[in-house]
Every structure is written in structure tokens, then in C-alpha cells.
C-alpha atoms as a PDB file:
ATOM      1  CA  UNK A   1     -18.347  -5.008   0.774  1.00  0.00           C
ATOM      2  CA  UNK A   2     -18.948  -3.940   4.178  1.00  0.00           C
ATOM      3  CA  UNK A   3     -21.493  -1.301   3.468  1.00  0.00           C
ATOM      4  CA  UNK A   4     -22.984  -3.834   1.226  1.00  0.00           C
ATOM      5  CA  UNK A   5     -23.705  -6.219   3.742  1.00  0.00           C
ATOM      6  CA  UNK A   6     -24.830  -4.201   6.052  1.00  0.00           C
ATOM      7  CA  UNK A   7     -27.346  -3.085   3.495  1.00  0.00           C
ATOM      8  CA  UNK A   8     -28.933  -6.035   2.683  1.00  0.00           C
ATOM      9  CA  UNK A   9     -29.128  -7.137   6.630  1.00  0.00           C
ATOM     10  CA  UNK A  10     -30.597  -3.860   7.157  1.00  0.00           C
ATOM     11  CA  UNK A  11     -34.422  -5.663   7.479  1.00  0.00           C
ATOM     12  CA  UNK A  12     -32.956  -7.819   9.747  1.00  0.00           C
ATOM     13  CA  UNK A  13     -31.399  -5.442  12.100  1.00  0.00           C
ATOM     14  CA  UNK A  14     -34.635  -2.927  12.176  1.00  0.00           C
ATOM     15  CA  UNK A  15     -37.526  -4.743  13.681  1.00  0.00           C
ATOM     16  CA  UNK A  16     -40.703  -2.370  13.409  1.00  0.00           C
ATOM     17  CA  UNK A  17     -44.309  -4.641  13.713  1.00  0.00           C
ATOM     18  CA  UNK A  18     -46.452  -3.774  11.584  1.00  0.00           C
ATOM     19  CA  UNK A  19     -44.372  -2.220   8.621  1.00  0.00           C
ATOM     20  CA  UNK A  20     -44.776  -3.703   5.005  1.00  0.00           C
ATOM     21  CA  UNK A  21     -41.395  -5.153   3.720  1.00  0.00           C
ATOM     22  CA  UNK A  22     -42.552  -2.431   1.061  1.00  0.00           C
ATOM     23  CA  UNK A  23     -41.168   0.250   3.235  1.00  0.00           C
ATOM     24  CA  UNK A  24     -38.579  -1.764   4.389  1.00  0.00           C
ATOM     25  CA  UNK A  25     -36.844  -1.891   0.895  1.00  0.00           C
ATOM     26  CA  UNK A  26     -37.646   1.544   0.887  1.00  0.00           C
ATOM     27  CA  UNK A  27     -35.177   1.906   3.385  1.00  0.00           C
ATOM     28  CA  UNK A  28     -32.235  -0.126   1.973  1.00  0.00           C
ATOM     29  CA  UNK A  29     -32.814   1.820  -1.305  1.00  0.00           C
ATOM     30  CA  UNK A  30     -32.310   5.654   0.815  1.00  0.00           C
ATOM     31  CA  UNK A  31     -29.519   3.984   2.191  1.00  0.00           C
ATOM     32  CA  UNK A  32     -27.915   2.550  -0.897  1.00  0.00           C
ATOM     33  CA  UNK A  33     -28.227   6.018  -2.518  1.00  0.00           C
ATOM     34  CA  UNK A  34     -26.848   8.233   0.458  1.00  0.00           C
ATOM     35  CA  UNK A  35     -23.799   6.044   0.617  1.00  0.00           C
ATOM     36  CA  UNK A  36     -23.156   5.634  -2.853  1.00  0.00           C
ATOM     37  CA  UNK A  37     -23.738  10.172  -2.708  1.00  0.00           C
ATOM     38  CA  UNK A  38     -20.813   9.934   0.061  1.00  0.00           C
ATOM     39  CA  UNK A  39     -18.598   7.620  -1.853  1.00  0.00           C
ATOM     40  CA  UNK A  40     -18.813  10.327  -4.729  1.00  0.00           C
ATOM     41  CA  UNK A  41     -18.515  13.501  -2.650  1.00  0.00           C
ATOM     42  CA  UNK A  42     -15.232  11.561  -1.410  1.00  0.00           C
ATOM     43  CA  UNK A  43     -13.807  10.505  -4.881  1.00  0.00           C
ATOM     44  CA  UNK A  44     -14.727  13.959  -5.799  1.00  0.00           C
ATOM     45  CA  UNK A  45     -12.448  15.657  -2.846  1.00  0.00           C
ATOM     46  CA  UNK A  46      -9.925  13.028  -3.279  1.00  0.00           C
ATOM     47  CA  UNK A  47      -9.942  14.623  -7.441  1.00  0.00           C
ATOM     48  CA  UNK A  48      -9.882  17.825  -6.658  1.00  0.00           C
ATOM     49  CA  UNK A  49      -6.533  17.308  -3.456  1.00  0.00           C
ATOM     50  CA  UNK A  50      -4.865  15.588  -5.937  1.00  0.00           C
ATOM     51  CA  UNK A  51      -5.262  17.656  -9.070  1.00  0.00           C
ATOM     52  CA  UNK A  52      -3.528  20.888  -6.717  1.00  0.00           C
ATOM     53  CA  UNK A  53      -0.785  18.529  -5.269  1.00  0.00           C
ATOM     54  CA  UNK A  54      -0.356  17.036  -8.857  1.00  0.00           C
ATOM     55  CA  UNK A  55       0.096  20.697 -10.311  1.00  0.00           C
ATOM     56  CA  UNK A  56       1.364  22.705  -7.112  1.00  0.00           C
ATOM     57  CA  UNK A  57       3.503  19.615  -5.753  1.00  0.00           C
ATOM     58  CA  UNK A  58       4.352  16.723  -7.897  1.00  0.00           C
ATOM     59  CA  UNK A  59       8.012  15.585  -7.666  1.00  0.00           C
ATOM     60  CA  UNK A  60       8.611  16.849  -4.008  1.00  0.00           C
ATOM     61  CA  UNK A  61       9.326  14.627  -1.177  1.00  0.00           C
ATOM     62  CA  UNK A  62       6.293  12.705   0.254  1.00  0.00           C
ATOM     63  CA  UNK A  63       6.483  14.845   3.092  1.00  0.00           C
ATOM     64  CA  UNK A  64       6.429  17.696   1.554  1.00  0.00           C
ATOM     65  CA  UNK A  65       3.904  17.022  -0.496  1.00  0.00           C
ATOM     66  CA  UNK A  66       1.491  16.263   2.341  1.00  0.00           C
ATOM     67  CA  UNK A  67       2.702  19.862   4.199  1.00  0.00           C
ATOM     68  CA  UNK A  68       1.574  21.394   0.825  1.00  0.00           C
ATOM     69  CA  UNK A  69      -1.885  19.677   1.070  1.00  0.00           C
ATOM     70  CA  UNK A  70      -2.640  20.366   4.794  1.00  0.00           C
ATOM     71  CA  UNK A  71      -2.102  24.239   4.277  1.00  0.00           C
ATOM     72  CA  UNK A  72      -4.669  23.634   1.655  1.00  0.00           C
ATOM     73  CA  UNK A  73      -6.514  22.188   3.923  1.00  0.00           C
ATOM     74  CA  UNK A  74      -6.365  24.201   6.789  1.00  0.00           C
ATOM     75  CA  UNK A  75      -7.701  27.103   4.510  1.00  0.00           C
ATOM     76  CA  UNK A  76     -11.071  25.302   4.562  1.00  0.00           C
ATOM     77  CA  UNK A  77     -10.683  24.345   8.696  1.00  0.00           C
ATOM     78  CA  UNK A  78      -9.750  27.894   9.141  1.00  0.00           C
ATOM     79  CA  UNK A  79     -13.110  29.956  10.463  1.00  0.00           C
ATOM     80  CA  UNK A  80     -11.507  33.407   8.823  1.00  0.00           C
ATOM     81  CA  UNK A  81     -14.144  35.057   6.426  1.00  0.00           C
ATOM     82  CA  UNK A  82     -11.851  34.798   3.524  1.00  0.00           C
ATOM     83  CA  UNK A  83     -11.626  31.388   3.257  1.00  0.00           C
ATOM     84  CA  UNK A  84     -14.500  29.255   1.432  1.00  0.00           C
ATOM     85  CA  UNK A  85     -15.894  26.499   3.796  1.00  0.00           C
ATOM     86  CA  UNK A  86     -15.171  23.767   1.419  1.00  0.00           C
ATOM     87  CA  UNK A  87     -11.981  22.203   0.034  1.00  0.00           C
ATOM     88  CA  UNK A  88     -13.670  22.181  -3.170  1.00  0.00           C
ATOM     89  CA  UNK A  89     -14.461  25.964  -2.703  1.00  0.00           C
ATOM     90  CA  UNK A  90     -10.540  26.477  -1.687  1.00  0.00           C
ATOM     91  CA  UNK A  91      -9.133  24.942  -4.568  1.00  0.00           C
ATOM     92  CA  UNK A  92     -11.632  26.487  -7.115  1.00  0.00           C
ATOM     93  CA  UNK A  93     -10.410  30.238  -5.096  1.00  0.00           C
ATOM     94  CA  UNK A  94     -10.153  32.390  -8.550  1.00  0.00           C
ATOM     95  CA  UNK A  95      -6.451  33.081  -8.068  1.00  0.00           C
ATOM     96  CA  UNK A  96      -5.397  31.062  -5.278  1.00  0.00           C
ATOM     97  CA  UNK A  97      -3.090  28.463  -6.968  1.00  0.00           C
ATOM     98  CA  UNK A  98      -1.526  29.249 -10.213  1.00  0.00           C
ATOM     99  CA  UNK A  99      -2.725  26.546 -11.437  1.00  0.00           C
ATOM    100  CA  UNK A 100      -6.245  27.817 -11.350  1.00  0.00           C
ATOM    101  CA  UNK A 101      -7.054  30.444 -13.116  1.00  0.00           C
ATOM    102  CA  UNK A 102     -10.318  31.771 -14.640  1.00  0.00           C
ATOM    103  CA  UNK A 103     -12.190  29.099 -12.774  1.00  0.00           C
ATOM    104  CA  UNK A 104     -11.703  26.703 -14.848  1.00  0.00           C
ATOM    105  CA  UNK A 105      -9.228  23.492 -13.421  1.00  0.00           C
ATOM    106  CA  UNK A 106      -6.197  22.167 -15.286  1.00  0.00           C
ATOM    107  CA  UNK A 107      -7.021  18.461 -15.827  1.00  0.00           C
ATOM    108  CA  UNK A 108      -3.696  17.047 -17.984  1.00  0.00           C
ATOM    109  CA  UNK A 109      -1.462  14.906 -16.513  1.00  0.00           C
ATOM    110  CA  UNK A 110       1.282  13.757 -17.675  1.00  0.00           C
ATOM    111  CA  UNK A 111       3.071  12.274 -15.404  1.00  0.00           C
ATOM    112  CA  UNK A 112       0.803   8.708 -14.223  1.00  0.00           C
ATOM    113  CA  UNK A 113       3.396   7.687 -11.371  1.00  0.00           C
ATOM    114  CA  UNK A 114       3.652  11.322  -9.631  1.00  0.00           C
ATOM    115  CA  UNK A 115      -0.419  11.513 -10.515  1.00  0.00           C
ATOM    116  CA  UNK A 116      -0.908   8.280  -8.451  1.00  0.00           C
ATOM    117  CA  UNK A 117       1.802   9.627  -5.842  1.00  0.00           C
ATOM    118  CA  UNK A 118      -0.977  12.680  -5.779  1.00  0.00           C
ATOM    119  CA  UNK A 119      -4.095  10.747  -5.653  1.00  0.00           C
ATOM    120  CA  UNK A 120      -2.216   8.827  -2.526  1.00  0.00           C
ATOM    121  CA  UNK A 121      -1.464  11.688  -0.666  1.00  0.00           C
ATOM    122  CA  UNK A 122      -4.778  13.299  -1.246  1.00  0.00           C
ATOM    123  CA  UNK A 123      -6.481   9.999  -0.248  1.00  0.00           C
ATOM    124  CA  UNK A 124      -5.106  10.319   3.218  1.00  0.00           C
ATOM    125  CA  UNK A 125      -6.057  13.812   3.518  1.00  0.00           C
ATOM    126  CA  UNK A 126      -9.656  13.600   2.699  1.00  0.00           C
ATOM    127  CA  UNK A 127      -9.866  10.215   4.730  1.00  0.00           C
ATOM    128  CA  UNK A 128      -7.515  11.049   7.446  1.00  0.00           C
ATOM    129  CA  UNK A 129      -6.615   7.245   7.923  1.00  0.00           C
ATOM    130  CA  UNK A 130      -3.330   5.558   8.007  1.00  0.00           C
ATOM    131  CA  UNK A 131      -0.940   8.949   9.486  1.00  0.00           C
ATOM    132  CA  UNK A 132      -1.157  11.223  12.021  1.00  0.00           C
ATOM    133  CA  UNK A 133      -0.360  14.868  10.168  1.00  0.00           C
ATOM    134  CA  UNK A 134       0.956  17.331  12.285  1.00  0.00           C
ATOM    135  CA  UNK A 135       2.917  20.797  10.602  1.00  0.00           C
ATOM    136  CA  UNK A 136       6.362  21.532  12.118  1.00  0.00           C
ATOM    137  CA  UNK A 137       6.032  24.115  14.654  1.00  0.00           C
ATOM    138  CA  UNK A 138       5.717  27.439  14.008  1.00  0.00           C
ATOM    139  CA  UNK A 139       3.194  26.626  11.086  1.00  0.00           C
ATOM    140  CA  UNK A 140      -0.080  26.831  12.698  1.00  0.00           C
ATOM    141  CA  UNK A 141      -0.788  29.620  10.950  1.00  0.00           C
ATOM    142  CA  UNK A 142       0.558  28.643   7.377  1.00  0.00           C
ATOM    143  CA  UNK A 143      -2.012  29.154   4.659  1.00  0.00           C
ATOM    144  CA  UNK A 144       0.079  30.135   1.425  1.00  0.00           C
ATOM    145  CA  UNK A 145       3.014  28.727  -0.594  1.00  0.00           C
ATOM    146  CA  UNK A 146       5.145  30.040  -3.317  1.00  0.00           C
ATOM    147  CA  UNK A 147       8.408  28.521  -5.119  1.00  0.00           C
ATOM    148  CA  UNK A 148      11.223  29.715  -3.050  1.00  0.00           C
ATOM    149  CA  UNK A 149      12.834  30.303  -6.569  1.00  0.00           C
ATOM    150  CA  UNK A 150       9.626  32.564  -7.770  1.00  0.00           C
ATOM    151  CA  UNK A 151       9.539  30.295 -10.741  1.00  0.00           C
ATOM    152  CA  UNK A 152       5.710  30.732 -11.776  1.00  0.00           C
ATOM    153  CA  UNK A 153       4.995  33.180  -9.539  1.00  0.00           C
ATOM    154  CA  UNK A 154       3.942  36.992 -11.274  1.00  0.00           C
ATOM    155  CA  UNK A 155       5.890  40.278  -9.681  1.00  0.00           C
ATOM    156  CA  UNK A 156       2.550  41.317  -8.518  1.00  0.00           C
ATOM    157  CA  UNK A 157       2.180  38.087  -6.277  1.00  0.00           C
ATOM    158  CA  UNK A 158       5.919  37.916  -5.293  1.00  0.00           C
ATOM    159  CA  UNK A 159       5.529  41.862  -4.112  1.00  0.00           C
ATOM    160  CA  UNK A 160       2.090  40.761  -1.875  1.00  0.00           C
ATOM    161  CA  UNK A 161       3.571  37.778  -0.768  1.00  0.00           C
ATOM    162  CA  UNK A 162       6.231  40.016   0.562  1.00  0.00           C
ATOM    163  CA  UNK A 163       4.164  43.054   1.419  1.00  0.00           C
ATOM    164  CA  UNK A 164       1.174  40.966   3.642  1.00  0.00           C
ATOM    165  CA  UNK A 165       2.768  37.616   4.729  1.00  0.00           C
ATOM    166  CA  UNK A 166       5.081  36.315   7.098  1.00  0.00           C
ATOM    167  CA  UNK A 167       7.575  32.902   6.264  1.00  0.00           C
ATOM    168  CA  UNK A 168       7.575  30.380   8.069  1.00  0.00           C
ATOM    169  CA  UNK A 169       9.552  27.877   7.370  1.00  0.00           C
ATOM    170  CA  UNK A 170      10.520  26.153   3.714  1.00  0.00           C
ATOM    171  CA  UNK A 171       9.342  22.782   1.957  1.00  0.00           C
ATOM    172  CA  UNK A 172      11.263  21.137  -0.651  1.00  0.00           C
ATOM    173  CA  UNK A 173      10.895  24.096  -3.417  1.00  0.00           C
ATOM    174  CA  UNK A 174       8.645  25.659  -1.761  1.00  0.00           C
ATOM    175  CA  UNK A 175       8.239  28.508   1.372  1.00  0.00           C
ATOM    176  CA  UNK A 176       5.062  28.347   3.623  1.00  0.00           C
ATOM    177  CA  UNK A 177       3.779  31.484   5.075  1.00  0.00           C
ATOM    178  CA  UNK A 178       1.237  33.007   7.352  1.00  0.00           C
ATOM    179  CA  UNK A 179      -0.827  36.411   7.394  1.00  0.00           C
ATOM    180  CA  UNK A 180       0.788  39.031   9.493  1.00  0.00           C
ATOM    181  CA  UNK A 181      -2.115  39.518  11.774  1.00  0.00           C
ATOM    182  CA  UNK A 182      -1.953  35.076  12.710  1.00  0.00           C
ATOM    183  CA  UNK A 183      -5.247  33.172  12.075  1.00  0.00           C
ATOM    184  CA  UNK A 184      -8.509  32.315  13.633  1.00  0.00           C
ATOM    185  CA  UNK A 185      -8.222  28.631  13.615  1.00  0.00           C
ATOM    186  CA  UNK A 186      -4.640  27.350  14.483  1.00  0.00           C
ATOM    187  CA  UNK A 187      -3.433  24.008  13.040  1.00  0.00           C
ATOM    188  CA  UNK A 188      -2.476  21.066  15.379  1.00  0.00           C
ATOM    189  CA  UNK A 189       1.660  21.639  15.080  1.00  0.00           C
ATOM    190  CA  UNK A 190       4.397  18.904  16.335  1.00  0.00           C
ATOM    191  CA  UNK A 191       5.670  19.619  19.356  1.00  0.00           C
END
């Protein structure tokens, strides 16, 4: 509602003599369509989070759930080469989540109460509103998971994950870990 009525006072608020009301409209129209581009880049991103904590995640703790999504995350923050510059890009990495695989993105759900639980959790990542997120220290680093069980995971991931990465500390089910040789970016960590 807000962005609506700033819209439609947008005349009001933008005093240029001279200028048809033609052009004027004009305006409000650029405006209506940039916002309304925003609001589905962000429904998009808020999709795309939730689909890898609905398929990586779902049934963990909240707070682990939201540890899961800011290593996602901070692939796309990080300025290393190897990551894409996009969360979209991140998820979508051929091979990055087991959930993903040939490019192509697992859309069932089954599950409507962890899927909203998802879509939550992903909604405050994307927006960054309503929590401050910090990781536990000692995580600054952390851009991969796995199942601390190796349930899902192949013997040729379980041997890399073992070969090139460091742990760092474990999430519900889960263990986070970092690259050997650290990161370029650091996340923000709790003191």
C-alpha cells in the first residue's frame, strides 16, 4: 500500500513547470513497473532460499536452518572467483547441493508446514528484516555443509570434503566447513 501511495502522489511531490501531465504519468508508469520488477526479483530469491532450505534443511531447528541459509549466502557475498555473484547463480551451482543436479531444480514439496517454515526463513534472508544473523565464531569462513551421518552424500564428495575442507563446527544433522586456504570475504561471526 505504501508504494502505492506514494505512486499516485508522485505528480504531487515532483513539481517541474512546464511538463505535460503526459510525461508526468509517464513517470508513475516507469515507476509502477520497476517496483513491481523488484517485488518479483524478491519473490523470486525468496523461491529459490527456500526451495535449498526446504530440500537441504527442512525439519532442523530454526536456527539451524537459518546457519544453513547464510553459508548459502555468504557464497554469493564471498568475492572468491569460484563463487557466482548471485544467490540465484549459487543455488543453480551444477553440483553444489544434492539437491541440484543437472541444472534443473527439484520443485515437490511435500511437506506444506516445513515448506512455509522454509519460505520464512528465506524471507528474512533475502530481506534481512526482523533478526540480526550472526554465525558462531569460528565460521567466518564456512561455505559447505554435508550430513554429519553422510546420508546422501556420494564417496566421491565425502573423500573431497575430507581431502580440501576444514570443519568447523556442527548444525543439527549437519557439519559446516571452510576451504583450507580461509576465504576472501569473512562473514560477520558472534563474538
Amino acid at each position: 500500500m505504501r508504494v502505492i501511495g506514494f505512486l499516485t502522489s508522485l505528480p504531487h511531490r515532483i513539481s517541474f513547470a512546464g511538463i505535460s501531465s503526459a510525461f508526468t504519468g509517464s513517470l508513475v508508469i516507469v515507476a509502477v513497473c520497476f517496483c513491481t520488477s523488484i517485488a518479483i526479483k524478491r519473490m523470486w530469491l525468496i523461491n529459490v532460499v527456500g526451495e535449498n532450505l526446504y530440500h537441504e534443511v527442512r525439519g532442523e531447528a530454526l536456527d539451524d536452518q537459518y546457519k544453513a541459509g547464510l553459508i548459502t549466502l555468504a557464497r554469493a557475498a564471498d568475492n572468491d572467483k569460484q563463487w557466482p555473484k548471485s544467490i540465484i547463480g549459487v543455488v543453480a551451482q551444477d553440483r553444489a547441493f544434492s539437491w541440484v543436479l543437472d541444472y534443473r531444480l527439484a520443485t515437490r514439496r511435500d511437506e506444506k508446514k516445513r515448506w512455509d517454515t522454509a519460505v520464512e526463513v528465506a524471507t528474512h534472508l533475502v530481506d534481512g528484516t526482523g533478526i540480526t544473523l550472526f554465525m558462531p565464531k569460528g565460521w567466518e569462513c564456512a561455505r559447505y555443509y554435508k550430513r554429519t551421518d553422510n546420508k546422501g552424500v556420494s564417496e566421491k564428495s565425502r573423500k573431497w570434503f575430507e581431502k580440501a575442507l576444514v570443519p568447523v563446527g556442527t548444525f543439527g544433522s549437519h557439519t559446516a566447513y571452510r576451504e583450507k586456504k580461509g576465504c576472501v570475504t569473512p562473514m560477520r561471526t558472534s563474538v
